[in-house]
Protein backbone atom coordinates (compact mmCIF):
# COMPACT_ATOMS: atom_id res chain seq x y z
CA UNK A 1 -18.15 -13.13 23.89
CA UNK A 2 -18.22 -11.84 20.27
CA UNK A 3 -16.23 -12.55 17.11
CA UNK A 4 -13.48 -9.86 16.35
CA UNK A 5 -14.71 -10.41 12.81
CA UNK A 6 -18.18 -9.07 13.52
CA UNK A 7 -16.41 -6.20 14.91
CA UNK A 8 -14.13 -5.28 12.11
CA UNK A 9 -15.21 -2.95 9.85
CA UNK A 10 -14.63 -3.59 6.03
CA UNK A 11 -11.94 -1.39 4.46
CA UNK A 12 -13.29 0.56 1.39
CA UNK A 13 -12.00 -0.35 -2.13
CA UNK A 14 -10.38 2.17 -3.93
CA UNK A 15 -10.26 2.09 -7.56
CA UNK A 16 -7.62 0.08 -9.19
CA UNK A 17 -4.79 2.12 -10.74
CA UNK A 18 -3.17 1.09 -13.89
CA UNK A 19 0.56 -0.23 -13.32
CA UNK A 20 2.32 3.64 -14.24
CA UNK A 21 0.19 5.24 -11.25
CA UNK A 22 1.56 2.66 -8.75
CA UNK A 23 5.13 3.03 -9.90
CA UNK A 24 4.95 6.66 -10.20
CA UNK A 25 4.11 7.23 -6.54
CA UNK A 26 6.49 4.25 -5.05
CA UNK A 27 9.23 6.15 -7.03
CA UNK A 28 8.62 9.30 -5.63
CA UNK A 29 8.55 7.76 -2.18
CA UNK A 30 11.84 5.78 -2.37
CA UNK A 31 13.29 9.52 -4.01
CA UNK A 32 11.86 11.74 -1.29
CA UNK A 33 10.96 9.67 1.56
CA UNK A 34 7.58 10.02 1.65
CA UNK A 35 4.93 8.04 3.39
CA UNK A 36 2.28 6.69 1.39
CA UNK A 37 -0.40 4.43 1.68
CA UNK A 38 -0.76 1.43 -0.37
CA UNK A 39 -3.81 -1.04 -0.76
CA UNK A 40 -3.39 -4.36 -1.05
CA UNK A 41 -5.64 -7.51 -2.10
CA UNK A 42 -5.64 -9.70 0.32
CA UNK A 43 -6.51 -13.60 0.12
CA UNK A 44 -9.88 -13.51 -0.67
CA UNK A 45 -11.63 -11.83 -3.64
CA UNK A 46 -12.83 -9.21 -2.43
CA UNK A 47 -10.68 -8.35 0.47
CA UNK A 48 -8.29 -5.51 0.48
CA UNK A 49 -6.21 -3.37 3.37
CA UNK A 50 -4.26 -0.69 3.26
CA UNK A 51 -0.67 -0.52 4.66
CA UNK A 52 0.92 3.46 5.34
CA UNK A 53 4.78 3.52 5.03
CA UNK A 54 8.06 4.60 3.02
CA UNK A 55 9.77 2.50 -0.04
CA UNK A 56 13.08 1.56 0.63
CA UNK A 57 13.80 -0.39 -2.44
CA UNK A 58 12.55 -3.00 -5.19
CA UNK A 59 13.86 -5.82 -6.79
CA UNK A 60 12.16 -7.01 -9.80
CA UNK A 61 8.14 -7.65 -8.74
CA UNK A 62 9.32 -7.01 -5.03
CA UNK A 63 8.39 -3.61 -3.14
CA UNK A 64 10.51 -3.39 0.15
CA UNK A 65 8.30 -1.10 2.71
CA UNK A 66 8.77 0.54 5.70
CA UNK A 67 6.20 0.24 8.23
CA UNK A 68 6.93 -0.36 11.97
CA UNK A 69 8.84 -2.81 10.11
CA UNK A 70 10.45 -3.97 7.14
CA UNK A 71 7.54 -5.07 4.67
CA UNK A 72 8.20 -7.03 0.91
CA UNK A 73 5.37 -7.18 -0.90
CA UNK A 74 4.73 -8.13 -4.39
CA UNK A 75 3.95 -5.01 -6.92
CA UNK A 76 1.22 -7.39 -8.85
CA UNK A 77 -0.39 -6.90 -5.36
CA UNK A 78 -1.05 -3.59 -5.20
CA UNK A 79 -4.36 -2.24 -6.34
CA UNK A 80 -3.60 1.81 -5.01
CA UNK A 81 -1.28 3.94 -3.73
CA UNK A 82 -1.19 7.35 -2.78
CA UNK A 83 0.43 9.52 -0.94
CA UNK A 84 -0.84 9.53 2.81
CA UNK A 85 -2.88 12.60 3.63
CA UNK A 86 -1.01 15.41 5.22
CA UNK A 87 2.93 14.49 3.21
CA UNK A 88 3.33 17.05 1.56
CA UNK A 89 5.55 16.35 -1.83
CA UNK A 90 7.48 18.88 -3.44
């Protein structure tokens, strides 16, 4: 039997964006619902993963996300976020 761990393969890292990128594109998904996809750090250093979904609010650091379920995650945890190939915003 193998490990799932030696089976999973690494996510990329993406650059970090500066704090006016991130909140430029959650805005524009809360406004327009628009998927995006965000990437997160994750417990260890250099971990990441990347969660697709819609905003569906904030409060203070807290992003509130729409995935398959309701997601909060805190803003100083986002490294990226784009909008997710094939959403087209106009």
């Amino acid at each position: 039997m193998t490990d799932k761990k030696a089976n999973e393969v690494p996510t990329p890292r993406l650059p970090q964006q500066d704090a006016q990128t991130i909140d430029q594109v959650l805005q524009k998904s809360w406004e327009n619902s628009k998927w995006i996809t965000l990437q997160l750090n994750g417990d260890a250093y250099l971990t990441v993963y990347n969660i697709d979904g819609i905003v569906i609010g904030t409060n203070d650091h807290l992003v509130y996300f729409q995935t398959d379920k309701t997601v909060t995650i805190n803003i100083d945890n986002i490294r990226h976020a784009e909008f997710k190939k094939g959403s087209h915003l106009y």
